[in-house]
PDB file of N, CA and C in Angstrom:
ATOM      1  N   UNK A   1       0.845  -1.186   0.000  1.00  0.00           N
ATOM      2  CA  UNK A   1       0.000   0.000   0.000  1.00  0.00           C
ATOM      3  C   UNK A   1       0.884   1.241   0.000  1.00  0.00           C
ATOM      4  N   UNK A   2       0.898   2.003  -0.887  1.00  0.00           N
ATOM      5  CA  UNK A   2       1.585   3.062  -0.785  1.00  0.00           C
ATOM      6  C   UNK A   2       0.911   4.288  -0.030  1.00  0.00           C
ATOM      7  N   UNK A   3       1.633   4.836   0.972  1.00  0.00           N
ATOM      8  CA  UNK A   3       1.324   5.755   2.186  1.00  0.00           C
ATOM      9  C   UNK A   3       1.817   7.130   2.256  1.00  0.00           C
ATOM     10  N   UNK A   4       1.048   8.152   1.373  1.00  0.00           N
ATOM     11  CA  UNK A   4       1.503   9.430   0.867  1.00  0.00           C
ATOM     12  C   UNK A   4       1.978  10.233   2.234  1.00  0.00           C
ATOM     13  N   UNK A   5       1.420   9.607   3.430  1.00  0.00           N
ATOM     14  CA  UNK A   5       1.882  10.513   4.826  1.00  0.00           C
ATOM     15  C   UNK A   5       2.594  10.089   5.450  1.00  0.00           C
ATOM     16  N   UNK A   6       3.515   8.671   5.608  1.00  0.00           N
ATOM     17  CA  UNK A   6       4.579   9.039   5.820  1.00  0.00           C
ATOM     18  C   UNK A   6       5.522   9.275   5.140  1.00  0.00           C
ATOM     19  N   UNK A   7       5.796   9.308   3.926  1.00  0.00           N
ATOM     20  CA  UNK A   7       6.614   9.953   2.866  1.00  0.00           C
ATOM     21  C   UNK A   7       6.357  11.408   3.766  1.00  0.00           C
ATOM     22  N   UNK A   8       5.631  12.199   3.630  1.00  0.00           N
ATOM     23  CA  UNK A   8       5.687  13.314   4.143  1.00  0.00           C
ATOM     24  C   UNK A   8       6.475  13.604   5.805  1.00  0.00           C
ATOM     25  N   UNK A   9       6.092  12.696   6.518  1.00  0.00           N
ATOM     26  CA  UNK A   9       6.452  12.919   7.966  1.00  0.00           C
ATOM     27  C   UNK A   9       8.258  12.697   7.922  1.00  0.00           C
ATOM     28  N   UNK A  10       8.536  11.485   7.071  1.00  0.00           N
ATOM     29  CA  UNK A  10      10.008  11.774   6.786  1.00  0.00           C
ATOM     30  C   UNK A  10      10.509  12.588   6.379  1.00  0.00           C
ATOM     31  N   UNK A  11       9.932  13.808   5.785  1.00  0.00           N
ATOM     32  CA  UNK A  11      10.676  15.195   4.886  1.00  0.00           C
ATOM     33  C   UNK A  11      10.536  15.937   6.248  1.00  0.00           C
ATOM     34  N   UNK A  12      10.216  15.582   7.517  1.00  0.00           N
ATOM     35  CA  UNK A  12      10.293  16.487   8.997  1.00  0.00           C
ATOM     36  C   UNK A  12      11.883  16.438   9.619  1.00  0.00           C
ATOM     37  N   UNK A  13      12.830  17.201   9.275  1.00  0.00           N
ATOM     38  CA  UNK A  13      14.337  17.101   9.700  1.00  0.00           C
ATOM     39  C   UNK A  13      14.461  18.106  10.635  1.00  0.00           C
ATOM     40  N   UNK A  14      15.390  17.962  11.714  1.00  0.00           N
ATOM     41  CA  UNK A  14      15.287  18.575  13.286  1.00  0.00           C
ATOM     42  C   UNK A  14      15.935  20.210  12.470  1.00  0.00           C
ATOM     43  N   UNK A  15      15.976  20.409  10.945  1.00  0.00           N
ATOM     44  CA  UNK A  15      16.359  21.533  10.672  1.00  0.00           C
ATOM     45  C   UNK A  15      14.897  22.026  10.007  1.00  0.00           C
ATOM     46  N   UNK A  16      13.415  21.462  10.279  1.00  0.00           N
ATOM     47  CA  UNK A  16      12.230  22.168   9.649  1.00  0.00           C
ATOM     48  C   UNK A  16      11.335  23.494  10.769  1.00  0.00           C
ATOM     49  N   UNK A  17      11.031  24.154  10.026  1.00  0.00           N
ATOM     50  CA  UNK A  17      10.140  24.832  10.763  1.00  0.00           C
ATOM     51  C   UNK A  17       9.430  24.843  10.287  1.00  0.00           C
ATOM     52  N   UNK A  18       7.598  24.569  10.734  1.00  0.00           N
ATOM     53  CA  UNK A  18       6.468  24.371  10.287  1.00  0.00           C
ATOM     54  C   UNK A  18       5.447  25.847  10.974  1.00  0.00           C
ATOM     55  N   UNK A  19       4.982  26.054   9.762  1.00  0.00           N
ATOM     56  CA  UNK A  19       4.537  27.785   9.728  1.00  0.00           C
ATOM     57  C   UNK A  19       2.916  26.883   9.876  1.00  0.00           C
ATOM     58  N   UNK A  20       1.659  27.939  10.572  1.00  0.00           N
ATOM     59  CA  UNK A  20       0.696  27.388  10.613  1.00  0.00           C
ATOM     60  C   UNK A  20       0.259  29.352  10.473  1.00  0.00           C
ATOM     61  N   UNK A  21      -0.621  29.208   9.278  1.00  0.00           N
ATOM     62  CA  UNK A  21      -1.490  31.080   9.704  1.00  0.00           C
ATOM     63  C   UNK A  21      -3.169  30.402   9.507  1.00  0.00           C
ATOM     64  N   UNK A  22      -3.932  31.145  10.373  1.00  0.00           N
ATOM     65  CA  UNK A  22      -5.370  31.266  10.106  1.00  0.00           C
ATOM     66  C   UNK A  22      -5.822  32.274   9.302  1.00  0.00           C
ATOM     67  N   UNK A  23      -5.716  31.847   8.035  1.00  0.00           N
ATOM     68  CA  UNK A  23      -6.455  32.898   6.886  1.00  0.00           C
ATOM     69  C   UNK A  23      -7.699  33.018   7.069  1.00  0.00           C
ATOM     70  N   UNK A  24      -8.765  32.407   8.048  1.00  0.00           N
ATOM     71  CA  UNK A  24     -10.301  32.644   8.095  1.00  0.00           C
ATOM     72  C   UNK A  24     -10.856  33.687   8.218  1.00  0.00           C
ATOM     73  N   UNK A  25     -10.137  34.725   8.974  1.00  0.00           N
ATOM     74  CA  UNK A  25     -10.420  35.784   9.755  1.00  0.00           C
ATOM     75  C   UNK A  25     -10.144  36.888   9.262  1.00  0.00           C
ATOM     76  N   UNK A  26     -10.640  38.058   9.522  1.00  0.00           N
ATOM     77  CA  UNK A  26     -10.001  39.003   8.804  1.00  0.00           C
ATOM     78  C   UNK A  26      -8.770  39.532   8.778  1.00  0.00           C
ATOM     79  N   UNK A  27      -8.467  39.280  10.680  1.00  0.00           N
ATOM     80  CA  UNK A  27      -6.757  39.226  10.416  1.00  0.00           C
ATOM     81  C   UNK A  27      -6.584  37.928  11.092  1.00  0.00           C
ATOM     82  N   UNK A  28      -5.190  38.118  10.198  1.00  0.00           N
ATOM     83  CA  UNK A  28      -4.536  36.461  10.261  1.00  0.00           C
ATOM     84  C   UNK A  28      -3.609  35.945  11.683  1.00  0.00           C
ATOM     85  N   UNK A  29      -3.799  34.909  12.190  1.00  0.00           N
ATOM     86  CA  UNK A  29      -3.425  34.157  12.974  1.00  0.00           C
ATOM     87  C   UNK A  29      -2.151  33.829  12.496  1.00  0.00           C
ATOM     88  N   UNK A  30      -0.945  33.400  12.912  1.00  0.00           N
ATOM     89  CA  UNK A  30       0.373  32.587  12.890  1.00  0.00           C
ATOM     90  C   UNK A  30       1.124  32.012  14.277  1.00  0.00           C
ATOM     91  N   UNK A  31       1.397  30.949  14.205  1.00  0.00           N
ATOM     92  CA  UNK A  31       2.337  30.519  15.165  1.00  0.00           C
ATOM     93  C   UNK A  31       3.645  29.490  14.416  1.00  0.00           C
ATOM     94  N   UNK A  32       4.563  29.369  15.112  1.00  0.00           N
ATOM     95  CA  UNK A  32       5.439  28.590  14.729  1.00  0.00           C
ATOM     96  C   UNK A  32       5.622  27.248  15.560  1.00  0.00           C
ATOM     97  N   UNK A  33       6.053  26.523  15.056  1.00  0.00           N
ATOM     98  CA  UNK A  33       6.518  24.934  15.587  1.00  0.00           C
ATOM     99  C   UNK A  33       7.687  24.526  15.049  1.00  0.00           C
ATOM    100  N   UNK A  34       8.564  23.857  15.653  1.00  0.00           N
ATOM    101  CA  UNK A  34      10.168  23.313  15.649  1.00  0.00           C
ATOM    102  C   UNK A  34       9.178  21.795  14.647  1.00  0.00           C
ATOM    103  N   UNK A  35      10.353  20.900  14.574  1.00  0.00           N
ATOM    104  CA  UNK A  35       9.791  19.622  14.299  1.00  0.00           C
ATOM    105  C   UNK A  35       9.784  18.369  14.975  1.00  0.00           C
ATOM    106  N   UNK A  36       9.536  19.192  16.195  1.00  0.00           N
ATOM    107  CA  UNK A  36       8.965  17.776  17.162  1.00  0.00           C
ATOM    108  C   UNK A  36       7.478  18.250  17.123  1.00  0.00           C
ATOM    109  N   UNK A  37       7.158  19.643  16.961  1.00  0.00           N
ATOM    110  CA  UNK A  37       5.989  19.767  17.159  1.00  0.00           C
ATOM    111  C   UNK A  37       5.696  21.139  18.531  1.00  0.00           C
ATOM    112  N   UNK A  38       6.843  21.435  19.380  1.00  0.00           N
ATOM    113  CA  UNK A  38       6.978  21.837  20.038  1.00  0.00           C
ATOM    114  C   UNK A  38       6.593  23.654  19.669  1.00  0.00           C
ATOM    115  N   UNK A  39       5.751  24.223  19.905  1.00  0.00           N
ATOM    116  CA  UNK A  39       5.553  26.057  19.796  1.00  0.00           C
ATOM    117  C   UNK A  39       7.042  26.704  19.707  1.00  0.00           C
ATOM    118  N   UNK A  40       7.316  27.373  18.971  1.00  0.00           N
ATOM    119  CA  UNK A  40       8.291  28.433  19.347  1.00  0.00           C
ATOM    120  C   UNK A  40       7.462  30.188  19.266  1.00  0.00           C
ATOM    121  N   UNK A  41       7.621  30.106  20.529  1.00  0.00           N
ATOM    122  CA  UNK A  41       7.099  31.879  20.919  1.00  0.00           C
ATOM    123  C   UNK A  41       5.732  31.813  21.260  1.00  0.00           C
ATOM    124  N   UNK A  42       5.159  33.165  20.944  1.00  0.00           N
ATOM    125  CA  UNK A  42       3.699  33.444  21.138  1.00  0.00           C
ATOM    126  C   UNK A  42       2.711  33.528  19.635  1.00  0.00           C
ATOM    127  N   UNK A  43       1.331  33.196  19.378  1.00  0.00           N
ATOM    128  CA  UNK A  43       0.801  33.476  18.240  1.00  0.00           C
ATOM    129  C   UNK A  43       1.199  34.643  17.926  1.00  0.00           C
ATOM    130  N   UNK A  44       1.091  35.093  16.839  1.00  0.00           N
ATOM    131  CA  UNK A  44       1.568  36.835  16.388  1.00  0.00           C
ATOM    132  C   UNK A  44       0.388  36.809  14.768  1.00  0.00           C
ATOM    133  N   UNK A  45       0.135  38.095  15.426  1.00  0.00           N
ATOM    134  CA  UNK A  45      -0.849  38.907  14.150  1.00  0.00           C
ATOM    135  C   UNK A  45      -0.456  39.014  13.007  1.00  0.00           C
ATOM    136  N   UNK A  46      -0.233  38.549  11.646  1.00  0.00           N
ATOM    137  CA  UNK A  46      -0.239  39.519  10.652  1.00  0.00           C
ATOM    138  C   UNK A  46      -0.848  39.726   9.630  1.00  0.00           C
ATOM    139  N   UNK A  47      -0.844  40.800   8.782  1.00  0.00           N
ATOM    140  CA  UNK A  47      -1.442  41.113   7.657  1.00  0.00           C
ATOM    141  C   UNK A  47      -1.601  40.425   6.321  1.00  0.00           C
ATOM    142  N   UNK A  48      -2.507  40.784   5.383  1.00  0.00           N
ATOM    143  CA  UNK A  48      -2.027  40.347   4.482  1.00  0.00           C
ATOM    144  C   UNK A  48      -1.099  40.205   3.725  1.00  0.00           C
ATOM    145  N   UNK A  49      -0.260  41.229   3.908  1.00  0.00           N
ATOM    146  CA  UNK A  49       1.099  41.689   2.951  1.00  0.00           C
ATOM    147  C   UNK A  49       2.028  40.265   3.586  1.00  0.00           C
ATOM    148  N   UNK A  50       1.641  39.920   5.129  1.00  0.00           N
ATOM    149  CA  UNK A  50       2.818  39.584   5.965  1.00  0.00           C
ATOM    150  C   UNK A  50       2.228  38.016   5.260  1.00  0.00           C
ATOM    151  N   UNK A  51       0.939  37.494   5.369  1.00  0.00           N
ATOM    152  CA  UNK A  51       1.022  36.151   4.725  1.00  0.00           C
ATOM    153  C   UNK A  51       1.610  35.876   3.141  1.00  0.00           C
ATOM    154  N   UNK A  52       1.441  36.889   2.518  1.00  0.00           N
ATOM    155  CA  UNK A  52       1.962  36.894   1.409  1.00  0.00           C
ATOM    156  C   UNK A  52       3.886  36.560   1.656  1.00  0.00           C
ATOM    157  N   UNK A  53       4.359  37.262   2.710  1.00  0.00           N
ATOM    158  CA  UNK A  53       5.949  37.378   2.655  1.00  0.00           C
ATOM    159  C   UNK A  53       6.301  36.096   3.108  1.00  0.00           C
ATOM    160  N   UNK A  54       5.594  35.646   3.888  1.00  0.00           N
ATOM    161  CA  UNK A  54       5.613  33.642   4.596  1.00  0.00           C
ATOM    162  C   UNK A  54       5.903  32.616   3.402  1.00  0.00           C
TER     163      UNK A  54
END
């Protein structure tokens, strides 16, 4: 059976950072995660210009 997700979970190297923004809203949500999964910092606000620069 070929398994398109862990192919993916192996491209997770202790050098990834995984970006997460909430585009739902009018303004946007972001936080960051290392690749254990672990938060780095606090959520932070930004704009559209700023999801565009991500």
């Amino acid at each position: 059976m070929y398994c398109k997700q862990n192919q993916k979970i192996k491209q997770v190297k202790d050098c990834t950072l995984v970006v997460g923004i909430d585009i739902g809203s009018t303004i946007h949500y972001a936080r960051a995660f290392d690749w254990r999964g672990i938060e780095l910092g606090n959520v932070f606000k930004v704009c559209q210009a700023g999801c565009s620069a991500l």
